[in-house]
N, C-alpha and C. Protein backbone atom coordinates (compact mmCIF):
# COMPACT_ATOMS: atom_id res chain seq x y z
N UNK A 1 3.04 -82.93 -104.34
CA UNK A 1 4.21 -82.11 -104.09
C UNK A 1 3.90 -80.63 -104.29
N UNK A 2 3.05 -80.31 -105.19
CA UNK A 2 2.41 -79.17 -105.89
C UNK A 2 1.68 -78.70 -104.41
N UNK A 3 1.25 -79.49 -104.16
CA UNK A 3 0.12 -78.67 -102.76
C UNK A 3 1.02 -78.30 -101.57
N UNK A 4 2.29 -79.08 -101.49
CA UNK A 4 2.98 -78.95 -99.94
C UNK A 4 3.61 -77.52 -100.41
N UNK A 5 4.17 -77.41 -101.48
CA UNK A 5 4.85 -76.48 -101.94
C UNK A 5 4.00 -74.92 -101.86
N UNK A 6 2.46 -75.42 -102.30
CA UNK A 6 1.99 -74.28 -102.25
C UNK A 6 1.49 -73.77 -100.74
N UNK A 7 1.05 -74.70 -100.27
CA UNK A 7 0.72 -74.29 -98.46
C UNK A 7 2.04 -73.95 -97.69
N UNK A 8 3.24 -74.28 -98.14
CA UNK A 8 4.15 -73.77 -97.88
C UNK A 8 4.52 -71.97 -98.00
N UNK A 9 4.73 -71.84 -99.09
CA UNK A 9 4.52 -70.57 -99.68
C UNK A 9 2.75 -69.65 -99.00
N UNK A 10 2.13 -70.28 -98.73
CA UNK A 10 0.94 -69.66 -98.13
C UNK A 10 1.16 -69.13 -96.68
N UNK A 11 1.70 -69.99 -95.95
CA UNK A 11 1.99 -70.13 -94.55
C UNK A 11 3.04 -68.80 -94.75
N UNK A 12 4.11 -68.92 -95.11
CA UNK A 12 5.37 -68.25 -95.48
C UNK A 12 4.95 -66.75 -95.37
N UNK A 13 3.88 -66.00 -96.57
CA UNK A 13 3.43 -64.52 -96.69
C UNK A 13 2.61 -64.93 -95.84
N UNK A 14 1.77 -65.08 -94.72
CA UNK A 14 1.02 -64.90 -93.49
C UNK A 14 1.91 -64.57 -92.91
N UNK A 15 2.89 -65.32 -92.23
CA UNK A 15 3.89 -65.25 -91.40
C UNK A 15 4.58 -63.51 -91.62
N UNK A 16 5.25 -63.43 -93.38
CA UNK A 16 5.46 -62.13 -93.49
C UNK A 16 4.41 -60.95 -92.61
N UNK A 17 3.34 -61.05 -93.52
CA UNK A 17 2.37 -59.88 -93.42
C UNK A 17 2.19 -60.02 -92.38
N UNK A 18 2.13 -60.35 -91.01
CA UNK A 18 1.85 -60.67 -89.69
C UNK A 18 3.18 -59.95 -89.13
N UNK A 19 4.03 -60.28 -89.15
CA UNK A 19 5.30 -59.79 -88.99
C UNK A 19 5.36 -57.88 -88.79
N UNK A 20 5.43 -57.75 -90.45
CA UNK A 20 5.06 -56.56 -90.97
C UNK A 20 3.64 -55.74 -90.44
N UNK A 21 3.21 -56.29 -89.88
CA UNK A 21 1.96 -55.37 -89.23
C UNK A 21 1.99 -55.19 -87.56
N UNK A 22 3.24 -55.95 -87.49
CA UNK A 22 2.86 -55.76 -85.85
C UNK A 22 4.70 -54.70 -85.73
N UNK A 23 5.31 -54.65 -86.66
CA UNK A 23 6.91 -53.63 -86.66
C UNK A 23 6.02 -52.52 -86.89
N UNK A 24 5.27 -52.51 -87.98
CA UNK A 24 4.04 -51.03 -87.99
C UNK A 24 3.49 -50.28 -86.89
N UNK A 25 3.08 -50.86 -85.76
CA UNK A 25 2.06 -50.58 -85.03
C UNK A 25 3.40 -50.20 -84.02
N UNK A 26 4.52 -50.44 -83.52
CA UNK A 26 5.21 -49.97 -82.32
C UNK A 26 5.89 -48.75 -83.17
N UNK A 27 5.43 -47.52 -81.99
CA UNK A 27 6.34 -46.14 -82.01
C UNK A 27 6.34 -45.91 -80.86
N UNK A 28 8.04 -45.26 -80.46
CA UNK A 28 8.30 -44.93 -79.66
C UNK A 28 7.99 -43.59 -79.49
N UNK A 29 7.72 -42.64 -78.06
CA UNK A 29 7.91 -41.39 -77.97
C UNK A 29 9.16 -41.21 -77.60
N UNK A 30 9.57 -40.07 -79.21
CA UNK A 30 11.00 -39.52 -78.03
C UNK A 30 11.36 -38.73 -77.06
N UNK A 31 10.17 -38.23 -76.37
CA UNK A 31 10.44 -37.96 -75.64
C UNK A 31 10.96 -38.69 -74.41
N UNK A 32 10.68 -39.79 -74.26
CA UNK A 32 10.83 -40.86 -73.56
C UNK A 32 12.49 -40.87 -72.66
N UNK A 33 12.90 -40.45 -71.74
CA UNK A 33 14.23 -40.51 -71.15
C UNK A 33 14.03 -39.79 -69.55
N UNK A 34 15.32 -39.57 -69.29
CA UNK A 34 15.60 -38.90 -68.28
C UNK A 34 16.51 -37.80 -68.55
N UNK A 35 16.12 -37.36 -67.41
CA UNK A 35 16.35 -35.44 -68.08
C UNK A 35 17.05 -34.93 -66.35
N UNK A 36 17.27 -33.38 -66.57
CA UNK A 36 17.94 -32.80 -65.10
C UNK A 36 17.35 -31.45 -65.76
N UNK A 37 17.11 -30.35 -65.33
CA UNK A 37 16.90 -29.21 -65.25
C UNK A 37 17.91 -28.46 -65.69
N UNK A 38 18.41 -27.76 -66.69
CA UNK A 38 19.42 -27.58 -67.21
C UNK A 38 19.54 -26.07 -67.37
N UNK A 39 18.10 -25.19 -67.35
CA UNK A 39 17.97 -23.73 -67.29
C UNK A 39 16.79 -23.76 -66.49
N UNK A 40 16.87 -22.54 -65.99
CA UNK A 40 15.13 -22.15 -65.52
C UNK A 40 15.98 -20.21 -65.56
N UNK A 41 15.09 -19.76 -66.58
CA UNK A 41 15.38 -18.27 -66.47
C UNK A 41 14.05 -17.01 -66.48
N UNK A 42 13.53 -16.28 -65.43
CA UNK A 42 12.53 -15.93 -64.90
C UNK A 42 12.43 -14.84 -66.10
N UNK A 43 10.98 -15.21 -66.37
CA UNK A 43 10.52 -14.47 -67.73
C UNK A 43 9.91 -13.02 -67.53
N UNK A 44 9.32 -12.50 -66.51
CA UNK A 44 8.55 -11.69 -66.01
C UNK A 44 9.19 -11.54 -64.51
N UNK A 45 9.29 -10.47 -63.91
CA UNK A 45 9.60 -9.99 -62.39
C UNK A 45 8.58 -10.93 -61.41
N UNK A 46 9.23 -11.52 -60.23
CA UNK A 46 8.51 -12.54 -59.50
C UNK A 46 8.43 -11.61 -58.23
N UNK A 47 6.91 -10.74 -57.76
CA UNK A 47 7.39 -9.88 -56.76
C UNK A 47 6.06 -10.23 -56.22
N UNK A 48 6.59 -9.66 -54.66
CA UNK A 48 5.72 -10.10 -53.55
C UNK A 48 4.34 -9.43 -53.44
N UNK A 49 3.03 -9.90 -52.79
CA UNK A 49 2.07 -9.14 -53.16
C UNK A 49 2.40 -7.59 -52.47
N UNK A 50 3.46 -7.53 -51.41
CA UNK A 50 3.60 -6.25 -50.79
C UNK A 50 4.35 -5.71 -51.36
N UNK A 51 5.00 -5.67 -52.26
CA UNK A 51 6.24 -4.98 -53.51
C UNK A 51 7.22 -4.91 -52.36
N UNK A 52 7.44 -5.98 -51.48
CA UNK A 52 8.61 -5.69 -50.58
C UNK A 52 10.31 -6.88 -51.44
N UNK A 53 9.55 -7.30 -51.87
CA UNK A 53 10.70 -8.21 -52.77
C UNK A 53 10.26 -8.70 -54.21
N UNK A 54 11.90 -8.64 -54.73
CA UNK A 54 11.35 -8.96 -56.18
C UNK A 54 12.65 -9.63 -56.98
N UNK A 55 12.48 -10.23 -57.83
CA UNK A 55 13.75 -11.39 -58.74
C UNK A 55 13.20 -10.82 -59.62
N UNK A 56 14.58 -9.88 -60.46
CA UNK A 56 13.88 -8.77 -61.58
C UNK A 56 14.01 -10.18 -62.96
N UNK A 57 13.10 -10.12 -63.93
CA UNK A 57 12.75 -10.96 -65.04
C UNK A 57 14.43 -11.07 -65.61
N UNK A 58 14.95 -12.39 -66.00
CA UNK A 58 16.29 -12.60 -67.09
C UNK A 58 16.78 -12.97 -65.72
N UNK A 59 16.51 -12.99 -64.36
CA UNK A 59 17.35 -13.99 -63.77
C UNK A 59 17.75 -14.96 -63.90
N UNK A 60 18.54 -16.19 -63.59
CA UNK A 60 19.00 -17.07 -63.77
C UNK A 60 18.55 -18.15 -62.39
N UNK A 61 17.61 -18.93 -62.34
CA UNK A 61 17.20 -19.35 -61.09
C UNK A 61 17.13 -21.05 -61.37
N UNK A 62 18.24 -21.48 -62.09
CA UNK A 62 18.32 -22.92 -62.53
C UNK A 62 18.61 -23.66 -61.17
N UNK A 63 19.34 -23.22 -60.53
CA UNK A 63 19.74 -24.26 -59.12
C UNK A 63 18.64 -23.99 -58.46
N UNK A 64 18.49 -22.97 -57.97
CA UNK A 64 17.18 -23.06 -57.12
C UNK A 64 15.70 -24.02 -57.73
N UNK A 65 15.05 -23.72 -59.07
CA UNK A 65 14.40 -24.81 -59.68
C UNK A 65 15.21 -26.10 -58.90
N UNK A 66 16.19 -26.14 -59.98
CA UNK A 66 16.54 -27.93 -59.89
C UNK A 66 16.53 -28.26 -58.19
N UNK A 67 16.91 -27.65 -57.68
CA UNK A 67 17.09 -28.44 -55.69
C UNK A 67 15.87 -28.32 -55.34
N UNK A 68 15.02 -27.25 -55.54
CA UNK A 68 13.72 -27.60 -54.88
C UNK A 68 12.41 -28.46 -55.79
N UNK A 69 12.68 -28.74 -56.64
CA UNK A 69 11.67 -30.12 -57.35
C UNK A 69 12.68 -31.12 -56.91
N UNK A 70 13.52 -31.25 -56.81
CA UNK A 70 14.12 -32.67 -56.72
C UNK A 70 14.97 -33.24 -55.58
N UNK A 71 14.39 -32.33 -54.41
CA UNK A 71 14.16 -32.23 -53.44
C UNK A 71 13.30 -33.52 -52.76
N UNK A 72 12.28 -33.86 -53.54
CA UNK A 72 11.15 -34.91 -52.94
C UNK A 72 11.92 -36.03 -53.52
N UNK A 73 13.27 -36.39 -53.81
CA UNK A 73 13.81 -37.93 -53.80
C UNK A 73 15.50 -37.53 -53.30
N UNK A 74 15.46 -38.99 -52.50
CA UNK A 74 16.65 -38.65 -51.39
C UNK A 74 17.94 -39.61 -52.39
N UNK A 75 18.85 -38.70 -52.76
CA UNK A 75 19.54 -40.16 -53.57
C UNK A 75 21.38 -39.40 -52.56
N UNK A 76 22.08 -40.39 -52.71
CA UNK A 76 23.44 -40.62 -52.09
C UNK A 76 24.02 -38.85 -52.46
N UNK A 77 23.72 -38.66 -54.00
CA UNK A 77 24.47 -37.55 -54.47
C UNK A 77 23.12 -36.47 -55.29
N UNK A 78 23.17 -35.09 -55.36
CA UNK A 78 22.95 -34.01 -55.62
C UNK A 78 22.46 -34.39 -57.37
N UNK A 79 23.88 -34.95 -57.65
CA UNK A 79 24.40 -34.79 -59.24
C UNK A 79 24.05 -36.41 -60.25
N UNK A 80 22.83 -36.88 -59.01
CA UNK A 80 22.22 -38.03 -59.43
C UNK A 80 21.18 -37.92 -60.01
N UNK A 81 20.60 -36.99 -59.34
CA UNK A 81 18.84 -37.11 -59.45
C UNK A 81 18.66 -36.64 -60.52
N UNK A 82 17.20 -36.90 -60.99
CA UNK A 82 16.96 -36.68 -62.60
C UNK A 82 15.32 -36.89 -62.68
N UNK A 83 14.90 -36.55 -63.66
CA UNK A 83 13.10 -36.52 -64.38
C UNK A 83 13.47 -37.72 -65.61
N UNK A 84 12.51 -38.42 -64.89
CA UNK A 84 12.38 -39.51 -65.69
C UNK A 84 11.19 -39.15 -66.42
N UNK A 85 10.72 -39.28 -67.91
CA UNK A 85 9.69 -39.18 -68.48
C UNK A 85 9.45 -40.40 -69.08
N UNK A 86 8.66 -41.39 -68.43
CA UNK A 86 8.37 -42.43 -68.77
C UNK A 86 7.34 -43.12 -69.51
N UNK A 87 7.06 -44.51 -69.94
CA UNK A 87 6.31 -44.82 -70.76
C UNK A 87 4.87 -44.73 -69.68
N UNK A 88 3.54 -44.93 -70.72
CA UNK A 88 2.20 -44.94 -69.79
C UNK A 88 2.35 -43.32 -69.14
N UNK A 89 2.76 -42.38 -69.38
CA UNK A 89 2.21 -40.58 -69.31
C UNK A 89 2.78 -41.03 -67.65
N UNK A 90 3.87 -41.57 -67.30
CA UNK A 90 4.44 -41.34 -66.09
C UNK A 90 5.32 -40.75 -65.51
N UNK A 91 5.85 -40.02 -64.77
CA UNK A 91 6.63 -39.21 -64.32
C UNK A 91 7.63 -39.88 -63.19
N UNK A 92 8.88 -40.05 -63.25
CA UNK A 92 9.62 -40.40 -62.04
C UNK A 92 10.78 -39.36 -61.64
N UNK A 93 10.79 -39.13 -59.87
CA UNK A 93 11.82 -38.75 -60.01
C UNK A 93 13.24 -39.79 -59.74
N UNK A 94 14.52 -39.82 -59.88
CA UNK A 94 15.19 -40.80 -59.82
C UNK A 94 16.30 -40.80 -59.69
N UNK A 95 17.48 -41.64 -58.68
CA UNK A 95 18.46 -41.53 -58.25
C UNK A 95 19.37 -42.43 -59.75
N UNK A 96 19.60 -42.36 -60.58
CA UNK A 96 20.45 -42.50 -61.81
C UNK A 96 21.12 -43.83 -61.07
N UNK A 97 22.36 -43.32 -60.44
CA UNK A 97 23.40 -44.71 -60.25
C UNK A 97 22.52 -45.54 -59.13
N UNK A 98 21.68 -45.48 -58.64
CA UNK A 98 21.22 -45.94 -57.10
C UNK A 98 20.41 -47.42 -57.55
N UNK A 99 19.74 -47.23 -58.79
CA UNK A 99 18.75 -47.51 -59.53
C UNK A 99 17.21 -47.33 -58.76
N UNK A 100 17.38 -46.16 -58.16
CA UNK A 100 15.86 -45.68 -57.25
C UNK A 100 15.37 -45.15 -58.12
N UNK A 101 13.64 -44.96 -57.78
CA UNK A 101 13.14 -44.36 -58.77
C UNK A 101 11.51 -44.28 -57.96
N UNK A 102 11.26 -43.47 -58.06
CA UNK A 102 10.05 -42.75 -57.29
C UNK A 102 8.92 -41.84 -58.33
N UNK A 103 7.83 -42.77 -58.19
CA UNK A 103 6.45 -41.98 -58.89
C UNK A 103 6.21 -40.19 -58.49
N UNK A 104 6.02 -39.45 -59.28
CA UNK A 104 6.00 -38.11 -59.06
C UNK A 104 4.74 -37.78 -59.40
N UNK A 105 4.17 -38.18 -60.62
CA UNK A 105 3.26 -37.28 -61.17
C UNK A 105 3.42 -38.08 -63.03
N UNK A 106 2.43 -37.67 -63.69
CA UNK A 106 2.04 -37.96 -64.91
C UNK A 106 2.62 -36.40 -66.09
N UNK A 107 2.44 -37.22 -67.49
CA UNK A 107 2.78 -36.51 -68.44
C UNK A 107 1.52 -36.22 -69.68
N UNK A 108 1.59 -34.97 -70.48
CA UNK A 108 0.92 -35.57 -71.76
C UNK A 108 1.39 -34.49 -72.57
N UNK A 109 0.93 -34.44 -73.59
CA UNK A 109 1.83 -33.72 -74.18
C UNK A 109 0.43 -33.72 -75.83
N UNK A 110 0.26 -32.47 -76.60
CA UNK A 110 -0.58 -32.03 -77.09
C UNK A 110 -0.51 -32.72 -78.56
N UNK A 111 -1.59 -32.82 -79.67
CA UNK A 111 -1.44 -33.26 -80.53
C UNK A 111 -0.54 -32.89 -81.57
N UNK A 112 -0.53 -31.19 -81.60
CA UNK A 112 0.73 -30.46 -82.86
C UNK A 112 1.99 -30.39 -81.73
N UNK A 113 2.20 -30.78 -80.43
CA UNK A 113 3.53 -30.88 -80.17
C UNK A 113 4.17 -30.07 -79.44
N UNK A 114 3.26 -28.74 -79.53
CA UNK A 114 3.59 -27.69 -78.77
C UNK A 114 3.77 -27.28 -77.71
N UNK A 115 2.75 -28.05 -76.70
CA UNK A 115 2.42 -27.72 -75.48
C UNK A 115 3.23 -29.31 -74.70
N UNK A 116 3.54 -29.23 -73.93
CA UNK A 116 4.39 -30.55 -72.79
C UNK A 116 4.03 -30.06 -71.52
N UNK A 117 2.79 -31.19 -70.70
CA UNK A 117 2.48 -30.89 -69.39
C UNK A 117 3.04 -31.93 -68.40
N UNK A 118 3.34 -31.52 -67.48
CA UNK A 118 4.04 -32.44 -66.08
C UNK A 118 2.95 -31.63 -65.21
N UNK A 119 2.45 -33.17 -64.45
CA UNK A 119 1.53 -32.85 -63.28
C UNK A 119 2.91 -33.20 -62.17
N UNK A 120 3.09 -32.81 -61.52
CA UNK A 120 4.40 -33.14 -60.18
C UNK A 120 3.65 -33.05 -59.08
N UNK A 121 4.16 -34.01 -58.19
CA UNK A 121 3.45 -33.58 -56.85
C UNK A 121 4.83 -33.57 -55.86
N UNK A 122 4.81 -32.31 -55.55
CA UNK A 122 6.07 -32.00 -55.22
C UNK A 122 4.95 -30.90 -53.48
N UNK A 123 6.00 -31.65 -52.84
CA UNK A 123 5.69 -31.26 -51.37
C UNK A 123 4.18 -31.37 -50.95
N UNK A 124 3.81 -32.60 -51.46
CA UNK A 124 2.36 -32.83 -51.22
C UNK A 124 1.23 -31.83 -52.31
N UNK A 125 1.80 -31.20 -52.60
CA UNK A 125 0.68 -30.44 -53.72
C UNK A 125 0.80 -30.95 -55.04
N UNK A 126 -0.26 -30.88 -56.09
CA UNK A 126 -0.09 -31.36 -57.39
C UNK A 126 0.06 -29.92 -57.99
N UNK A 127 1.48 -29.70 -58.55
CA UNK A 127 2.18 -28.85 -59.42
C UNK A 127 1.67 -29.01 -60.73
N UNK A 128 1.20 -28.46 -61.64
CA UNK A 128 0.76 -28.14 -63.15
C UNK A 128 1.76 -27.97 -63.74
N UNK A 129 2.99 -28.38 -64.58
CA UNK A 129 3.69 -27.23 -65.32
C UNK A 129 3.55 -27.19 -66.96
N UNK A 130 2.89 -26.06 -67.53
CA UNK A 130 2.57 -26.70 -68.97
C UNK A 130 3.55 -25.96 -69.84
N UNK A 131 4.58 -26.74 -70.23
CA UNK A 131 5.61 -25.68 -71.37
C UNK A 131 4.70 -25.51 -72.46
N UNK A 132 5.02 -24.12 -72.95
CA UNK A 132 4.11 -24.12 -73.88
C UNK A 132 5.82 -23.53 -74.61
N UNK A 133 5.20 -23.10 -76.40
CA UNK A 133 6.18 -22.73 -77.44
C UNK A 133 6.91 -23.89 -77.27
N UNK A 134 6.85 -25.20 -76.98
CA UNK A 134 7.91 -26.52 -77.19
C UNK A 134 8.81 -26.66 -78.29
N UNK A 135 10.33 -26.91 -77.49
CA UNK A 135 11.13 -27.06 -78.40
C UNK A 135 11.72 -28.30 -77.82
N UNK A 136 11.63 -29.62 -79.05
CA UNK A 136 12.04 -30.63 -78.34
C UNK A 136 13.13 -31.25 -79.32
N UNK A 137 14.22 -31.83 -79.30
CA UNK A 137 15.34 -32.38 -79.74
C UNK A 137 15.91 -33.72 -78.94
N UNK A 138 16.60 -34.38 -79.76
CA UNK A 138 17.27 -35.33 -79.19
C UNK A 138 18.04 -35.48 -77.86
N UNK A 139 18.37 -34.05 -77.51
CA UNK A 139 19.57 -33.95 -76.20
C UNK A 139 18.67 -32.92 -75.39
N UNK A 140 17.29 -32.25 -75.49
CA UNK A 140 16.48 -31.52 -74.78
C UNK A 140 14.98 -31.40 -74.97
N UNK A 141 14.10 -30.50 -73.88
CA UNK A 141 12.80 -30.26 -74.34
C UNK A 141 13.00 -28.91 -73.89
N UNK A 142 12.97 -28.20 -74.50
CA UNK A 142 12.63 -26.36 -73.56
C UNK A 142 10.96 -25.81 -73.86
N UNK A 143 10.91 -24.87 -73.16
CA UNK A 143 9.53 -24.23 -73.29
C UNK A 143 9.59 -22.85 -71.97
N UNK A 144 8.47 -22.76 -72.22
CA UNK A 144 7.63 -21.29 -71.51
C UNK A 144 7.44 -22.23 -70.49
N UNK A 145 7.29 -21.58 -69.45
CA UNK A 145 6.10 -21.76 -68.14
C UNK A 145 5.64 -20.65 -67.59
N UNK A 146 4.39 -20.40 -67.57
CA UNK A 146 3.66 -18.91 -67.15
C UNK A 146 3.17 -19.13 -65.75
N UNK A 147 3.06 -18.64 -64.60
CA UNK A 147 2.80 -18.82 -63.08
C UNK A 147 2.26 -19.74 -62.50
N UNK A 148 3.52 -20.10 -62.12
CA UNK A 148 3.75 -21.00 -61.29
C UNK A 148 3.90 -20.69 -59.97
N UNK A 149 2.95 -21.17 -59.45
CA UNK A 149 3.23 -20.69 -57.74
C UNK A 149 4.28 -21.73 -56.93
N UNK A 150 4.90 -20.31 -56.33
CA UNK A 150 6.48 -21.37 -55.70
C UNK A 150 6.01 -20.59 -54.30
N UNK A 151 6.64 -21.24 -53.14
CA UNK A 151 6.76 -20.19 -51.84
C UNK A 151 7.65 -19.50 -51.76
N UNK A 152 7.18 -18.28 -51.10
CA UNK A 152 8.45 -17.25 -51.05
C UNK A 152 9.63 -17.38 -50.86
N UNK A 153 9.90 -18.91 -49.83
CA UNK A 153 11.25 -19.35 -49.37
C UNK A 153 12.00 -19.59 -50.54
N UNK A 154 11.92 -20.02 -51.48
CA UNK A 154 12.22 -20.66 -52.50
C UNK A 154 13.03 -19.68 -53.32
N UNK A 155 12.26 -18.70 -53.20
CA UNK A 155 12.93 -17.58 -54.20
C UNK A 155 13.97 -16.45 -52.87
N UNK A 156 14.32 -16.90 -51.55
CA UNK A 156 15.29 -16.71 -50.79
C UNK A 156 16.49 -16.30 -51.18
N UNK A 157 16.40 -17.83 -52.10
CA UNK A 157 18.44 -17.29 -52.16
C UNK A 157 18.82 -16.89 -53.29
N UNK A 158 17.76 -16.73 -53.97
CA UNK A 158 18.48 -15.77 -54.96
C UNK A 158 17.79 -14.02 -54.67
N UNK A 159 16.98 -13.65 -53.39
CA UNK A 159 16.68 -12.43 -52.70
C UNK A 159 16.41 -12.57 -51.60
N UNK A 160 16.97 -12.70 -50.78
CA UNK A 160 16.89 -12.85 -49.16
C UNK A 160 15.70 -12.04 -48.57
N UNK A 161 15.33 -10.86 -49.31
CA UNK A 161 14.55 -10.21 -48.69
C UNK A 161 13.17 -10.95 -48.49
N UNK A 162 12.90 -12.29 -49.23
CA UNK A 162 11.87 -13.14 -49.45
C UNK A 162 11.63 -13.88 -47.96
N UNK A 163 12.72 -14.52 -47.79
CA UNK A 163 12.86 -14.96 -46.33
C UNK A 163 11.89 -14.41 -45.24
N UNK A 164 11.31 -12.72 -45.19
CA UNK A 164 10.20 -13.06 -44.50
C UNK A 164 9.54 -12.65 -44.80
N UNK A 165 8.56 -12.68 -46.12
CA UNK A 165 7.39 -12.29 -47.27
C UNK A 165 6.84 -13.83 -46.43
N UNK A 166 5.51 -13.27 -46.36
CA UNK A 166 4.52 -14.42 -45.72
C UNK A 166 3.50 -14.77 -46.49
N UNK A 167 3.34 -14.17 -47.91
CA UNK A 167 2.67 -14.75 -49.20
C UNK A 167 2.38 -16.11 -48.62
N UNK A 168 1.46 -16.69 -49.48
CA UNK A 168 1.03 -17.79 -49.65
C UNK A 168 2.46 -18.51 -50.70
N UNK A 169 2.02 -17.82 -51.60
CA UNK A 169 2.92 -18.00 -53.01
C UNK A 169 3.55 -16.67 -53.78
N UNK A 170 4.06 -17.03 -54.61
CA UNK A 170 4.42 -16.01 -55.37
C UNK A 170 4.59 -16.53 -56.68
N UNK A 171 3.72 -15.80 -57.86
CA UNK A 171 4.12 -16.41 -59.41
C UNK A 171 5.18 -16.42 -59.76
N UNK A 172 5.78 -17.73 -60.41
CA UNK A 172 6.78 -16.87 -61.43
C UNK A 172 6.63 -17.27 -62.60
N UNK A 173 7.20 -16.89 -63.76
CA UNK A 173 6.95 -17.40 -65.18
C UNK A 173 8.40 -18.26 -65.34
N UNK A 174 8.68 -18.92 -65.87
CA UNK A 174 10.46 -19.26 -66.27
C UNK A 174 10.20 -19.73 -67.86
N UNK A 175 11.63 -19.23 -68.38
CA UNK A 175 11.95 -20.78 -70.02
C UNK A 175 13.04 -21.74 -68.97
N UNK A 176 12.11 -22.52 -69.45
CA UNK A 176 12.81 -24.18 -68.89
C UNK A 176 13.51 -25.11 -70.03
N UNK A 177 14.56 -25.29 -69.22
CA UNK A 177 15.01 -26.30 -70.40
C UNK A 177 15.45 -27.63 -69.48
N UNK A 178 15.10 -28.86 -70.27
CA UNK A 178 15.57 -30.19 -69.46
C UNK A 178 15.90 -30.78 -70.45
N UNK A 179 17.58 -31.08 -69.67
CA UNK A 179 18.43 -31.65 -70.76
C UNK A 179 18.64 -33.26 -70.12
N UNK A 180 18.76 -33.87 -71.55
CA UNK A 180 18.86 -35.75 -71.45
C UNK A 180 20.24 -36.22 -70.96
N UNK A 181 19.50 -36.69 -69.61
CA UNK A 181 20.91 -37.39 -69.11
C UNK A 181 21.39 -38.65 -70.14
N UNK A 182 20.32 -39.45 -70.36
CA UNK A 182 20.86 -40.51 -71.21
C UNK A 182 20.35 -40.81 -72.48
């Protein structure tokens, strides 16, 4: 009776400590969600190589950001789409109610926390964007982004005079913020 009792009790703390080592080993990133573009505000003057146009720095260029990255997924509504930051350093973009969801590009993000990179491949090119100064919270991630090449069209409607700047690109810097849809 002595022995069932004790292989009992043996079996029992395996089972524990087995248990307990595998609740150890899972962490989530929180960064982990879906997000929408919530600021983009131009840090530095975005001007043409001919100084014929320019978006003076402290603009406000959040819609323009958000419609043209999220642009490359077609969903029913505007006020759907979203950045999925997913598990495995994956990137989606994604129609929320549709349940669509489309590969974009990869994530990683630095050891002290600071730095958050999105590779995007947005209009056939692979986009870099590396926030740097990271500020990340439960309901956001914000950061820096230093030049980023956009096409001149892009920066149109918030200066028309861009419309016929024949640049290749034009830098801009922005603070980005992407706030958690869910």
């Amino acid at each position: 009776m002595k022995l069932k009792t004790i292989n009992f009790l043996f079996a029992s703390l395996i089972f524990l400590l087995s248990c307990d080592e595998k609740s150890d080993s899972v962490t989530s990133e929180p960064l982990l969600g879906v997000y929408t573009i919530s600021k983009s505000v131009l840090t530095a003057d975005a001007t043409s190589a001919n100084q014929a146009a320019t978006v003076e720095s402290g603009t406000d260029i959040t819609a323009t950001i958000r419609s043209s990255f999220l642009a490359e997924i077609d969903c029913l509504s505007n006020t759907d789409k979203g950045i999925e930051v997913a598990e495995n350093n994956k990137i989606f973009f994604v129609c929320r109610s549709e349940g669509k969801q489309q590969n974009q590009g990869s994530w990683l993000i630095n050891d002290t926390r600071t730095e958050f990179q999105l590779n995007l491949l947005i209009q056939n090119n692979l986009v870099p964007l590396k926030l740097t100064n990271l500020v990340e919270s439960s309901t956001k991630i914000a950061g820096n982004v230093a030049s980023i090449p956009v096409p001149p069209i892009l920066l149109a409607s918030v200066n028309p005079l861009f419309s016929g700047i024949t640049d290749q690109a034009v830098l801009i810097s922005i603070d980005i913020e992407l706030e958690r849809l869910n």
